[in-house]
N, C-alpha and C. Protein backbone atom coordinates (compact mmCIF):
# COMPACT_ATOMS: atom_id res chain seq x y z
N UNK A 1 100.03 102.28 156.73
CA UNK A 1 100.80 101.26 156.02
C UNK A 1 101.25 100.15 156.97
N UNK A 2 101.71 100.44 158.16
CA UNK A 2 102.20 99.54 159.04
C UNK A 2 101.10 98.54 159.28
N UNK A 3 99.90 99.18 159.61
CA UNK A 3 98.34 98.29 159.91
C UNK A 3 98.38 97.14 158.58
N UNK A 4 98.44 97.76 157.71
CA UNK A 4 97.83 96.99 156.45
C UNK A 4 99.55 95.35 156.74
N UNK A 5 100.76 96.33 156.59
CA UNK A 5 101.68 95.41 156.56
C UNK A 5 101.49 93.86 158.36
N UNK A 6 101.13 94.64 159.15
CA UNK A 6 100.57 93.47 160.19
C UNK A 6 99.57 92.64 159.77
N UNK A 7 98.82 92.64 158.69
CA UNK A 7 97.85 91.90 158.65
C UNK A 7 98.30 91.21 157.62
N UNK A 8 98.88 91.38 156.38
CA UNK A 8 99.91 90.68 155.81
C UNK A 8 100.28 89.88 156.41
N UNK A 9 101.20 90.16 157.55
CA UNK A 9 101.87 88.81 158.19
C UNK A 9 100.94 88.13 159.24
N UNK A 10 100.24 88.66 159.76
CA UNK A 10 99.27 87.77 160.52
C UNK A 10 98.66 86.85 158.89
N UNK A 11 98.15 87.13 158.28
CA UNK A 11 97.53 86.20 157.11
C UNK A 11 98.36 85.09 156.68
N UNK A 12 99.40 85.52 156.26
CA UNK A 12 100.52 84.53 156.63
C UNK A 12 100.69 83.50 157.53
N UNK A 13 101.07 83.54 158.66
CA UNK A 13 101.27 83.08 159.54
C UNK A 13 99.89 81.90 159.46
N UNK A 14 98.59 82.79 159.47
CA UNK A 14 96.99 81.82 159.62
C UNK A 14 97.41 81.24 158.36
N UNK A 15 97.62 81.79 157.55
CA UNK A 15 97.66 80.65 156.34
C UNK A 15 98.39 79.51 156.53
N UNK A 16 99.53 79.54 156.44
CA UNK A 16 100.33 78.44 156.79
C UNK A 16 100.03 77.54 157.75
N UNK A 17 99.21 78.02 159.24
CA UNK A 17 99.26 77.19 160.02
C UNK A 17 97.73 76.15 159.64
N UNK A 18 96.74 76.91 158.75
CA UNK A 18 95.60 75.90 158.33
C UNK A 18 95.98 75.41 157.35
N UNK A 19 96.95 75.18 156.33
CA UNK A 19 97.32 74.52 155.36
C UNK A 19 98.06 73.32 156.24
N UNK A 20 98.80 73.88 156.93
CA UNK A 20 99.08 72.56 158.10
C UNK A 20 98.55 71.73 158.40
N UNK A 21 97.54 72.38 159.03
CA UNK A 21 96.65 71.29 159.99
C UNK A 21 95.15 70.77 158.91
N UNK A 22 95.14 71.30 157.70
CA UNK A 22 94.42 70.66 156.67
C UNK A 22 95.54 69.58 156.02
N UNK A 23 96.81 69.90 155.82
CA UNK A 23 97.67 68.72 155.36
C UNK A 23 97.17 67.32 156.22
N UNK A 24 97.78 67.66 157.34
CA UNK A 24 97.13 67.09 158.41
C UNK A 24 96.72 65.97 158.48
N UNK A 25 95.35 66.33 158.84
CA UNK A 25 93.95 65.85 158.71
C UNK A 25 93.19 65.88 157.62
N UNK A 26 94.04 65.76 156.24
CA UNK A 26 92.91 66.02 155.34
C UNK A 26 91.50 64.81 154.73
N UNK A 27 92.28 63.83 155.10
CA UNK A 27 91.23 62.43 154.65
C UNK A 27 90.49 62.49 155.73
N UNK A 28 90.49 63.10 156.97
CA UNK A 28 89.41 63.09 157.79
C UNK A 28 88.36 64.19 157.73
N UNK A 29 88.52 65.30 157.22
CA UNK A 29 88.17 66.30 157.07
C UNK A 29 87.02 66.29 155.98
N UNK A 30 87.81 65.76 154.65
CA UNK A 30 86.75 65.45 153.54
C UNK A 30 85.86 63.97 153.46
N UNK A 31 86.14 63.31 154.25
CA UNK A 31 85.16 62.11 154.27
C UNK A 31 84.13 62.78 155.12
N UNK A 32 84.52 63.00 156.89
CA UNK A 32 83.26 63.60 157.28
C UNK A 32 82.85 64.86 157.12
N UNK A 33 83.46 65.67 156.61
CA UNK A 33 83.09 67.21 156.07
C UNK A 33 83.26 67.72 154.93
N UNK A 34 82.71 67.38 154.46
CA UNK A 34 83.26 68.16 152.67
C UNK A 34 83.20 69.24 152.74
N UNK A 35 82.40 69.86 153.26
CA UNK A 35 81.92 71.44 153.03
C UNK A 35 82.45 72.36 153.99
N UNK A 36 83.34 71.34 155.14
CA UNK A 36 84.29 72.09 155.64
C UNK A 36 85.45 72.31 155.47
N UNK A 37 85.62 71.30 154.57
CA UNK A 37 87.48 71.14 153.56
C UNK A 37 87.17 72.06 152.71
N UNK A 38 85.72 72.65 151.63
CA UNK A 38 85.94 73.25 150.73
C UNK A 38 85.62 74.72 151.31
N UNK A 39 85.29 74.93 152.63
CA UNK A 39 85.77 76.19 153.31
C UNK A 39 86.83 76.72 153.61
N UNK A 40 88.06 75.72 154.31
CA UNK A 40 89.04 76.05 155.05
C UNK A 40 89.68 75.91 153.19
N UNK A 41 89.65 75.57 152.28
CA UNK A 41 90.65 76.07 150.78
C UNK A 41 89.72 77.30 151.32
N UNK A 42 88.87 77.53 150.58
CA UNK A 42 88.57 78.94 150.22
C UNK A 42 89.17 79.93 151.14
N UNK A 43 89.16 79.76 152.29
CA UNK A 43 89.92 80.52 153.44
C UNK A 43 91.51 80.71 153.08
N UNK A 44 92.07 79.36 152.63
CA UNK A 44 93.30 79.37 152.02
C UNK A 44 93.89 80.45 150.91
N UNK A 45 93.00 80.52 150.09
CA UNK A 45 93.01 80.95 148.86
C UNK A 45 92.84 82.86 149.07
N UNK A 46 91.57 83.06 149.65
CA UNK A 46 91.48 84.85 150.93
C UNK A 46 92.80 85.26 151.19
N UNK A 47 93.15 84.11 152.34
CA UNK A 47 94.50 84.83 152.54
C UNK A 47 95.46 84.52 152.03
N UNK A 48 95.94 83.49 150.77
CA UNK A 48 97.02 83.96 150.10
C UNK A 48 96.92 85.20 149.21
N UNK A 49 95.32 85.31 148.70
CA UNK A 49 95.45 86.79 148.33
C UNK A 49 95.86 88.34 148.80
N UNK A 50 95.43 88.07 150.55
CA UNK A 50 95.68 89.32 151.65
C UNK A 50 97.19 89.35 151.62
N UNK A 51 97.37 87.66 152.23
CA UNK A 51 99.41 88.30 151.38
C UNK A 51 100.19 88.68 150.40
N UNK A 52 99.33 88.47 148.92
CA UNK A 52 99.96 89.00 148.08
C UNK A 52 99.76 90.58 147.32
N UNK A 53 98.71 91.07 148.11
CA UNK A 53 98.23 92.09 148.17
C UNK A 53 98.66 92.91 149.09
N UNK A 54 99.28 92.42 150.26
CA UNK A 54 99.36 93.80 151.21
C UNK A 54 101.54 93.42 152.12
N UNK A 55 101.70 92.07 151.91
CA UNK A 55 103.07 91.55 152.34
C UNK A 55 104.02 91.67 151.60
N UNK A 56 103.88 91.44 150.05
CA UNK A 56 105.30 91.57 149.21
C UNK A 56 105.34 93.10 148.32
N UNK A 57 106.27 93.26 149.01
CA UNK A 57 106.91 94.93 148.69
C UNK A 57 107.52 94.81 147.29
N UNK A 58 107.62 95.65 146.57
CA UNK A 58 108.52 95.37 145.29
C UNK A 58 110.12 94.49 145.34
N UNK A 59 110.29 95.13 146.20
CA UNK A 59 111.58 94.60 146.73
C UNK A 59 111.79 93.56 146.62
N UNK A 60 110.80 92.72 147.63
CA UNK A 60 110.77 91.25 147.68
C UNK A 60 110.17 90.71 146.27
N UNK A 61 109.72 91.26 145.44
CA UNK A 61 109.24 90.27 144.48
C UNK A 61 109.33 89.72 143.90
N UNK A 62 110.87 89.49 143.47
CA UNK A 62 111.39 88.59 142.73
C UNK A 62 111.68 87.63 144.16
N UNK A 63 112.27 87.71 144.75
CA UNK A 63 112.78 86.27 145.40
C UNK A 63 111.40 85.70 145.91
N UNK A 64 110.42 86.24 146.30
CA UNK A 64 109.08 85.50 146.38
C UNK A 64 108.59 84.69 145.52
N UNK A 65 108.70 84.98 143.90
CA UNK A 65 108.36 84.52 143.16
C UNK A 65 109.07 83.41 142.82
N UNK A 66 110.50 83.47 143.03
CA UNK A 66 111.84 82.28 142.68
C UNK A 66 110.80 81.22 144.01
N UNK A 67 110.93 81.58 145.57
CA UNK A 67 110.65 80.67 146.50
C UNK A 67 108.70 80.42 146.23
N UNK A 68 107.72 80.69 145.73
CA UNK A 68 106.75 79.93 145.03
C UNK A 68 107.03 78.88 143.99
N UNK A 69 107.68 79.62 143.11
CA UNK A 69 108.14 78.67 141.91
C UNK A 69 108.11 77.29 142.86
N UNK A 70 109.48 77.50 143.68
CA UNK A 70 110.55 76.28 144.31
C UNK A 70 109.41 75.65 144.88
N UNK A 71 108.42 76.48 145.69
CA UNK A 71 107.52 75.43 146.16
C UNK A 71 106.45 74.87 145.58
N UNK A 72 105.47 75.61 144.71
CA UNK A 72 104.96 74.86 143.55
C UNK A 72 106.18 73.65 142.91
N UNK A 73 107.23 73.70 142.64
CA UNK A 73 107.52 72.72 142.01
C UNK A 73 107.68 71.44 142.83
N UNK A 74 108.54 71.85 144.12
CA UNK A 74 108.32 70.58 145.22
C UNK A 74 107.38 69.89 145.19
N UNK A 75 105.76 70.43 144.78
CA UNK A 75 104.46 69.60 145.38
C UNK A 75 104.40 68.99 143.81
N UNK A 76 105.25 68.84 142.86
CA UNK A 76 105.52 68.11 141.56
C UNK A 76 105.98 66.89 142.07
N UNK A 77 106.34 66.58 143.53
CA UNK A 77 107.21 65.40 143.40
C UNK A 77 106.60 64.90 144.80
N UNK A 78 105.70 64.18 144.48
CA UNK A 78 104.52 64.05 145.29
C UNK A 78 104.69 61.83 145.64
N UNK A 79 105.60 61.82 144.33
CA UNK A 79 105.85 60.63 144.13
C UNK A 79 106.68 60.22 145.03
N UNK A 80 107.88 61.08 145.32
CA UNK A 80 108.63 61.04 146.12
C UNK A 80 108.85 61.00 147.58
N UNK A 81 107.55 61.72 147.86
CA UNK A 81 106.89 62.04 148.60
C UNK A 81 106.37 60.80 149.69
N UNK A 82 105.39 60.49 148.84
CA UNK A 82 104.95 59.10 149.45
C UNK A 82 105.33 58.09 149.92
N UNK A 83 106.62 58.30 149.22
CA UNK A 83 107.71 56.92 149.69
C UNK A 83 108.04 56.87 151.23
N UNK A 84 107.67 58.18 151.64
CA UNK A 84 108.23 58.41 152.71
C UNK A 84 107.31 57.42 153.72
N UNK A 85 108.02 56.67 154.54
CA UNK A 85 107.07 56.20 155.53
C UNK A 85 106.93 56.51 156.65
N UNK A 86 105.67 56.11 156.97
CA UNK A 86 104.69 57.05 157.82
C UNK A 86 104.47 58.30 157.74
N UNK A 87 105.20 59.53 157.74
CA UNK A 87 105.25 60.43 157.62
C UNK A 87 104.76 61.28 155.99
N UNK A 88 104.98 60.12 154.94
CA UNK A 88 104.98 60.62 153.67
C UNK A 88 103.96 61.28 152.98
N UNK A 89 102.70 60.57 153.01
CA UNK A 89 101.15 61.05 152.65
C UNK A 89 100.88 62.50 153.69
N UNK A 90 101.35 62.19 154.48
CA UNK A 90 101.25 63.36 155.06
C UNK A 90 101.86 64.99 154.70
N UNK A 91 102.99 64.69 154.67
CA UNK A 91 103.94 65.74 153.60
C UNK A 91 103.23 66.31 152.58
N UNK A 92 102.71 65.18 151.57
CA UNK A 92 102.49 65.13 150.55
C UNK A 92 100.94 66.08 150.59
N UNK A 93 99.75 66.12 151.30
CA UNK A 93 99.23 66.76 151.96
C UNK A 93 99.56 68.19 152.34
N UNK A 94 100.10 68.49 152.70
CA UNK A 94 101.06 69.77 153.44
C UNK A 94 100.88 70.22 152.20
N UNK A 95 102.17 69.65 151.72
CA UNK A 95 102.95 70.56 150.56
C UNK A 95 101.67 70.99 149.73
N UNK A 96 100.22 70.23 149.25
CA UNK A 96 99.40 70.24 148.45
C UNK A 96 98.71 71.96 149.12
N UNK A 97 98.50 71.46 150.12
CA UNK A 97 97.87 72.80 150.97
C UNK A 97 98.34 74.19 151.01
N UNK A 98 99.58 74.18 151.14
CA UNK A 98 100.45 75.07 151.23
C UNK A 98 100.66 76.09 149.75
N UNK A 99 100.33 75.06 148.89
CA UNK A 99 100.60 75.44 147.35
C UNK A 99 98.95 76.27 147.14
N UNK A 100 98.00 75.82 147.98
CA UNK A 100 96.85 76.03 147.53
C UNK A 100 96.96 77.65 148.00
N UNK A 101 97.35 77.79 149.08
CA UNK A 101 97.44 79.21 149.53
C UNK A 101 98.69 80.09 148.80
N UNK A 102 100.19 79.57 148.85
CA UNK A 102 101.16 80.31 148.11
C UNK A 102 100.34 80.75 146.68
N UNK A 103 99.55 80.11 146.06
CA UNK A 103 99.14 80.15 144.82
C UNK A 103 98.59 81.71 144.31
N UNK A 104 97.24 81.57 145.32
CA UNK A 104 97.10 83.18 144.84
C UNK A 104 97.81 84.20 144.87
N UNK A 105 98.86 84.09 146.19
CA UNK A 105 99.46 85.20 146.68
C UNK A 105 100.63 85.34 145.09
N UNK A 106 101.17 84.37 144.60
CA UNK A 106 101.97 84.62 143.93
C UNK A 106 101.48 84.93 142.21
N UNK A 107 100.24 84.94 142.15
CA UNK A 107 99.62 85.46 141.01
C UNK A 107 99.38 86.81 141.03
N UNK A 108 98.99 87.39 142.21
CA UNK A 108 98.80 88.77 142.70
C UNK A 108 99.99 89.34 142.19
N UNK A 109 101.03 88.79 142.58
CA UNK A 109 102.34 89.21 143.29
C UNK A 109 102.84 89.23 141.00
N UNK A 110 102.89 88.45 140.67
CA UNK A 110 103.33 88.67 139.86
C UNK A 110 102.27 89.84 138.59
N UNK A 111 101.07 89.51 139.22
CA UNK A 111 100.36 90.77 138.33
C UNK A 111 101.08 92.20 138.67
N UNK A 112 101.39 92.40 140.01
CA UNK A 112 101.36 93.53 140.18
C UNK A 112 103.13 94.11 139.72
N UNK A 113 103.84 92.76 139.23
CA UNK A 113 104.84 93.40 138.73
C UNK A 113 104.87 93.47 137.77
N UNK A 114 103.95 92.67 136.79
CA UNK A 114 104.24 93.26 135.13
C UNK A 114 103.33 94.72 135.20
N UNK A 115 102.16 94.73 135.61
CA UNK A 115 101.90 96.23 135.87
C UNK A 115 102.82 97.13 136.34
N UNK A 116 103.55 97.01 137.00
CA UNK A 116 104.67 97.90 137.35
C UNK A 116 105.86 97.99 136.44
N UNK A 117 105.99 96.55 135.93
CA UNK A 117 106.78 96.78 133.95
C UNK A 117 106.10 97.61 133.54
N UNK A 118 104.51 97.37 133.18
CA UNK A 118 104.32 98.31 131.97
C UNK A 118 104.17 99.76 132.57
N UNK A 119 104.12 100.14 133.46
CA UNK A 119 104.59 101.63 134.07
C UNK A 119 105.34 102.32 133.20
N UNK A 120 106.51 101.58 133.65
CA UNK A 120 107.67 102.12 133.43
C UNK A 120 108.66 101.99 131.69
């Protein structure tokens, strides 16, 4: 269990830090690489599944799900976002990336608690 829970957070950790650096760089990435932007999502998407599969304990599953919500909804305000100068498109990026990976993990995460409703 401990093995499986380290790789959880290592997935984590990789996730976040290529949603980063795809926030990033993302207009450079998909002009000269398309097929390497639509790798590094798919990579995104792997390991938000490895985290939501092997990182959130029952325990945590509700406040995981409240802090997805919060961040899916942040990347709603994208408008706001932009305003920001210099820095803003960039954010706006991030946050997009970040959502791409939180995403699966928190579909997992919530399958595996209505299955655990209907358990019980």
């Amino acid at each position: 269990m401990a093995e499986g829970k380290k790789l959880g957070e290592w997935a984590f950790i990789i996730g976040v830090l290529i949603a980063i650096v795809i926030g990033l760089f993302s207009s450079n990435i998909e002009t000269k690489n398309p097929q390497l932007s639509g790798w590094l999502v798919a990579a995104l998407v792997l390991l938000g599944l490895v985290v939501g599969l092997m990182n959130i304990s029952e325990k945590e599953t509700t406040p995981f799900l409240v802090a997805a919500i919060t961040l899916l909804a942040a990347g709603s305000a994208q408008e706001s976002l932009k305003n920001i100068p210099t820095i803003g498109r960039y954010l706006v990026d991030i946050v997009k990336q970040i959502g791409v990976f939180v995403s699966p993990a928190a579909i997992v995460v919530a399958l595996k608690a209505i299955q655990s409703l209907a358990k019980d």
